[in-house]
C-alpha atoms as a PDB file:
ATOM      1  CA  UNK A   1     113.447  61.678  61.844  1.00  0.00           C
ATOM      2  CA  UNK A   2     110.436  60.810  59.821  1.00  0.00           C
ATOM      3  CA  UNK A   3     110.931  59.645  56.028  1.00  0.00           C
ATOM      4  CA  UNK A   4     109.595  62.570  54.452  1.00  0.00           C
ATOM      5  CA  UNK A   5     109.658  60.992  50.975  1.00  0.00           C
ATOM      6  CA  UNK A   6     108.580  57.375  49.671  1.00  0.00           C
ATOM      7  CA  UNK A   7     109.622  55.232  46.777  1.00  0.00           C
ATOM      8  CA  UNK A   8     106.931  56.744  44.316  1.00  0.00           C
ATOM      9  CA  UNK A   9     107.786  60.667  45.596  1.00  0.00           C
ATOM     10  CA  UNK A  10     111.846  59.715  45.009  1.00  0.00           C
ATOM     11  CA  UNK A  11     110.941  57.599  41.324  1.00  0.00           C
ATOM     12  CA  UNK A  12     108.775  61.122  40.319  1.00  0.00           C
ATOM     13  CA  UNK A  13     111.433  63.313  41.633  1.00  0.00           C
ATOM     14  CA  UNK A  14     114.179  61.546  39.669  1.00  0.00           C
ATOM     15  CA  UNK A  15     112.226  62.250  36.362  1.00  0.00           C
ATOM     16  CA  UNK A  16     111.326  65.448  36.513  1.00  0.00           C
ATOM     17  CA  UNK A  17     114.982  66.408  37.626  1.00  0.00           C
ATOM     18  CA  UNK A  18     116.973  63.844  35.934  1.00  0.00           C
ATOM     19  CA  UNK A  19     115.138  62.722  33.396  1.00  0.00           C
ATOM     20  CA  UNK A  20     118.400  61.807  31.511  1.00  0.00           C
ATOM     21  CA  UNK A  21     119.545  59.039  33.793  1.00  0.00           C
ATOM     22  CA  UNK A  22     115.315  58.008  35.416  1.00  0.00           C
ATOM     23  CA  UNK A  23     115.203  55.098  33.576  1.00  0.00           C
ATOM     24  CA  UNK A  24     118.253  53.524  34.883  1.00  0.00           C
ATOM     25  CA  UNK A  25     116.620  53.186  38.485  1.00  0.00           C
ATOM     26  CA  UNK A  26     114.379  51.492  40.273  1.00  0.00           C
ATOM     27  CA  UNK A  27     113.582  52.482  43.929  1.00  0.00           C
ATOM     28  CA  UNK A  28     113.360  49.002  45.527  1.00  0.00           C
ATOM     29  CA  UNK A  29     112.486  50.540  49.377  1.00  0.00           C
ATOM     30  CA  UNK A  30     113.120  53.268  51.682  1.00  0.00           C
ATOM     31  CA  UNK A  31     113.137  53.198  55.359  1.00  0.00           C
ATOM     32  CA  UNK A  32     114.822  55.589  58.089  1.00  0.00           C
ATOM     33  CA  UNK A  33     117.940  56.648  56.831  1.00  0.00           C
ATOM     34  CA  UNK A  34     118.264  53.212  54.339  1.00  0.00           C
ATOM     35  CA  UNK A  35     117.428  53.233  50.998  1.00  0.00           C
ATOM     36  CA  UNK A  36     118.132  50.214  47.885  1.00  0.00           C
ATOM     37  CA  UNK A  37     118.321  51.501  44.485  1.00  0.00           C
ATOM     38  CA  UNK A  38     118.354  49.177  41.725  1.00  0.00           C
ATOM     39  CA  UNK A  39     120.788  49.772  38.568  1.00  0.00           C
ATOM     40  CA  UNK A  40     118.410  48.182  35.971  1.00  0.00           C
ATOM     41  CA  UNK A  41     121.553  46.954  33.675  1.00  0.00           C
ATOM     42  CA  UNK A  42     121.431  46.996  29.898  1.00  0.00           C
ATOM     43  CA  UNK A  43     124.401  47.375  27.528  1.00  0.00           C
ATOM     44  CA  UNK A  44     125.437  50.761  27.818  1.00  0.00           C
ATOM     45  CA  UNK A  45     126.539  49.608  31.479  1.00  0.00           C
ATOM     46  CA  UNK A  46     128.820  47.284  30.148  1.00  0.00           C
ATOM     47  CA  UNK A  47     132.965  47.462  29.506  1.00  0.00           C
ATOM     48  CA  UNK A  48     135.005  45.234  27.544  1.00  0.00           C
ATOM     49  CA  UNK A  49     135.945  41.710  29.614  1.00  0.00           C
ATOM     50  CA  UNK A  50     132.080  41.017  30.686  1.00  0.00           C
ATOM     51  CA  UNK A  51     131.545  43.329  33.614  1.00  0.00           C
ATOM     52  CA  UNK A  52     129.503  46.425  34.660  1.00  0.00           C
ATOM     53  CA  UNK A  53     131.975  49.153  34.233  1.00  0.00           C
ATOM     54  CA  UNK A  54     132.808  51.623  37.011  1.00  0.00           C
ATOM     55  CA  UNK A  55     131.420  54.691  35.861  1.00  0.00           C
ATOM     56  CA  UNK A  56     127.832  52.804  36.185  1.00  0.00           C
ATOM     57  CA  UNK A  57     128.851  51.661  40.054  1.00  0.00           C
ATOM     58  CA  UNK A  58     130.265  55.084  40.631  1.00  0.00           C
ATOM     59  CA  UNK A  59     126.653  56.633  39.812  1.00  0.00           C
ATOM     60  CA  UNK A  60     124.490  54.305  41.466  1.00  0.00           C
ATOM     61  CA  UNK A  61     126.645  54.926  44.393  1.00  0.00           C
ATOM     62  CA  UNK A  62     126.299  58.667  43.885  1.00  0.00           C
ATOM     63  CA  UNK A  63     122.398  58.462  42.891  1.00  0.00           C
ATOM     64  CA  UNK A  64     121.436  55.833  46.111  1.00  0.00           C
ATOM     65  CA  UNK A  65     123.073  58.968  49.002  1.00  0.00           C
ATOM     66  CA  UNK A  66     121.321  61.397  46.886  1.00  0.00           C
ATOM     67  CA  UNK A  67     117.743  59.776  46.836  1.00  0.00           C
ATOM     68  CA  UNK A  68     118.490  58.353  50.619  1.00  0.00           C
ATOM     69  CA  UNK A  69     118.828  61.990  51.976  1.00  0.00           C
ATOM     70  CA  UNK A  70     116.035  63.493  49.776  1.00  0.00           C
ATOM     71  CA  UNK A  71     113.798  60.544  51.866  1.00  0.00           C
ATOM     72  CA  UNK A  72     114.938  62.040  54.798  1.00  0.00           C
ATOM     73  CA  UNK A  73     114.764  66.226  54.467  1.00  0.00           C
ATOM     74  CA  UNK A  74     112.411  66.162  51.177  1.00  0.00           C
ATOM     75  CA  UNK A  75     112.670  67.489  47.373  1.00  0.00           C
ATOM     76  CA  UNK A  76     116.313  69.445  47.252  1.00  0.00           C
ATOM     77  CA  UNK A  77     117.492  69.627  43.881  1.00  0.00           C
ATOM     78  CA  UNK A  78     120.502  71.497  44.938  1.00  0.00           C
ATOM     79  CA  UNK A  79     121.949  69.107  46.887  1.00  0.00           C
ATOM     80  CA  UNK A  80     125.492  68.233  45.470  1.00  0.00           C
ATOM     81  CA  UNK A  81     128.447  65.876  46.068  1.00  0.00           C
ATOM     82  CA  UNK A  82     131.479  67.142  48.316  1.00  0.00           C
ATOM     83  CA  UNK A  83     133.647  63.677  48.447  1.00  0.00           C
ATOM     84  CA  UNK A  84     133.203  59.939  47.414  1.00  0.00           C
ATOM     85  CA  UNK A  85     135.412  57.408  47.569  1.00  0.00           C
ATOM     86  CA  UNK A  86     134.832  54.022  45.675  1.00  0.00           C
ATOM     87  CA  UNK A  87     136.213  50.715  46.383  1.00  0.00           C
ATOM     88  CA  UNK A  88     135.781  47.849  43.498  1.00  0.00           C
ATOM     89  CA  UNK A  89     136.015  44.724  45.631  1.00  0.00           C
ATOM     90  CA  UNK A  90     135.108  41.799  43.215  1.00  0.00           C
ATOM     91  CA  UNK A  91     133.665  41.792  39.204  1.00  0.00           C
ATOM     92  CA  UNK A  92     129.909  41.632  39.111  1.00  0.00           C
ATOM     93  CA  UNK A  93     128.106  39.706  36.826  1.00  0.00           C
ATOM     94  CA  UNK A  94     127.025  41.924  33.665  1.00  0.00           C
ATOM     95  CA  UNK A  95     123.461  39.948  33.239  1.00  0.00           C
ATOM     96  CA  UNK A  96     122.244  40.668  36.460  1.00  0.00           C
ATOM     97  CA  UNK A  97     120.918  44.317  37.815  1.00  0.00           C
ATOM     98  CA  UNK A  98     122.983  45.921  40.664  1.00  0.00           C
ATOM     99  CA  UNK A  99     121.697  46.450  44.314  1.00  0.00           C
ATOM    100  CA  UNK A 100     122.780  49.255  46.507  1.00  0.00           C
ATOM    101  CA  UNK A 101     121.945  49.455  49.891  1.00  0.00           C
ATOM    102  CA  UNK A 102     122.361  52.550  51.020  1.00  0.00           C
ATOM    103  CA  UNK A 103     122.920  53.913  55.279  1.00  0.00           C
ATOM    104  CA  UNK A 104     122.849  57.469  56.087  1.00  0.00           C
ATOM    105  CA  UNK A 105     125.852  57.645  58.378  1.00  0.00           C
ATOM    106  CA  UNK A 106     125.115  61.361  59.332  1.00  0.00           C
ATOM    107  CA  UNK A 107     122.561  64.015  58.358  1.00  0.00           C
ATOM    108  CA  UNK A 108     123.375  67.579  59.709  1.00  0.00           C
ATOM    109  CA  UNK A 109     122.649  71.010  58.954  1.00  0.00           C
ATOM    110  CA  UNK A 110     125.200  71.240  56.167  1.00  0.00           C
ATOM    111  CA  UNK A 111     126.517  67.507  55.333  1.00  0.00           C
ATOM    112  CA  UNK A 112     125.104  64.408  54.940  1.00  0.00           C
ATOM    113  CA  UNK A 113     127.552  60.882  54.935  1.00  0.00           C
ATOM    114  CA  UNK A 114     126.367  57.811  53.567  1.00  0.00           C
ATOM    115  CA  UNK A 115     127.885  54.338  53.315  1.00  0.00           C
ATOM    116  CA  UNK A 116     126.853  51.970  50.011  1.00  0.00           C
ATOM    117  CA  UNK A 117     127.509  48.481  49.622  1.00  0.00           C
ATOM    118  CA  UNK A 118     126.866  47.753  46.005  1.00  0.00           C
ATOM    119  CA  UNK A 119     125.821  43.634  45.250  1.00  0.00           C
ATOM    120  CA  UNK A 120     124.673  41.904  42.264  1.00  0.00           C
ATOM    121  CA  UNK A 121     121.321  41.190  42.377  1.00  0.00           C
ATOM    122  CA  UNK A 122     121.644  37.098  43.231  1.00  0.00           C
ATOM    123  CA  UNK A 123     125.115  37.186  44.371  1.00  0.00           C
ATOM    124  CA  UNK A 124     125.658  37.664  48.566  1.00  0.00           C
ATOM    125  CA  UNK A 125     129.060  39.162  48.540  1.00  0.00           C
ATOM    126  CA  UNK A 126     129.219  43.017  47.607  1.00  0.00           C
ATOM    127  CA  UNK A 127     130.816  43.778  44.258  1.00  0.00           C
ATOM    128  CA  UNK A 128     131.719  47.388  45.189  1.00  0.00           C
ATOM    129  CA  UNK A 129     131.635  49.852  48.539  1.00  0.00           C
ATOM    130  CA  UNK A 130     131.511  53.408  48.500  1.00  0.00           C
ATOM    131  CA  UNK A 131     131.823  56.256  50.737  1.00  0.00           C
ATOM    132  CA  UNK A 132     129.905  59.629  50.019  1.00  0.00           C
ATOM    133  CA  UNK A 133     129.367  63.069  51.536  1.00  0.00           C
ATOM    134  CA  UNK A 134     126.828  65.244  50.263  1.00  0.00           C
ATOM    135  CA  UNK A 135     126.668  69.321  51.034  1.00  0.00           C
ATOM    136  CA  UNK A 136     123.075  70.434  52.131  1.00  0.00           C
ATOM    137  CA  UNK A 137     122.399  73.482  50.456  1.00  0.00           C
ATOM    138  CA  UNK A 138     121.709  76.225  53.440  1.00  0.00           C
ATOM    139  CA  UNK A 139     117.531  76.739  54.415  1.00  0.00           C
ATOM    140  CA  UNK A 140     116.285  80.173  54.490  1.00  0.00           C
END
């Protein structure tokens, strides 16, 4: 399936639909069903204890499927989340942005699953892994 989005289509798409949450990402590259997304970190990312909080993980997570099936079938706002599950595997370091590299599992008429491992930007372990399902809103 050919990409039918790029990084500069995805970054353009994010701020006229999201403008709210565009300048928190960076679209590092996008290939066939892959996609990295870069969580450019700044304070309001940040809990108590020195660490990116969840919530923050939990988005770029959520935003990384989103973007990584948009490459794939092309500008659908109404794509939503149906499921994502979230594991926190090790504390990332809170000066350093957050990488998630992003798989489309499946895309299909009606669902897409995606698999994101979630790393901080010099580490080589992932910090976080999450599991997401997205519902395809139905063509005409």
């Amino acid at each position: 399936m050919p990409i039918k989005m790029n990084e500069a289509e995805l970054s353009e798409f994010l701020l006229c639909e999201f403008p709210q949450v565009a300048e928190d990402y960076e679209v590092e590259s996008v290939k066939e069903n892959q996609i990295i997304l870069r969580l450019r970190v700044v304070e309001r990312h940040l809990r108590p204890g020195g660490t990116i909080s969840g919530p923050s993980m939990f988005g770029l997570a959520d935003v990384s499927v989103y973007l990584s099936l948009l490459a794939m079938i092309g500008p659908e706002a109404l794509a939503v989340t149906t499921n994502i599950s979230m594991d926190f595997l090790r504390k990332p370091a809170a000066e350093q942005d957050l990488l998630a590299k992003t798989r489309l599992l499946k895309t299909g008429k009606r669902l897409a699953v995606g698999d994101v491992l979630i790393y901080s930007e010099e580490e080589e372990a992932p910090v976080a892994r999450a599991s997401v399902t997205y519902s395809i809103p139905p063509q005409d």
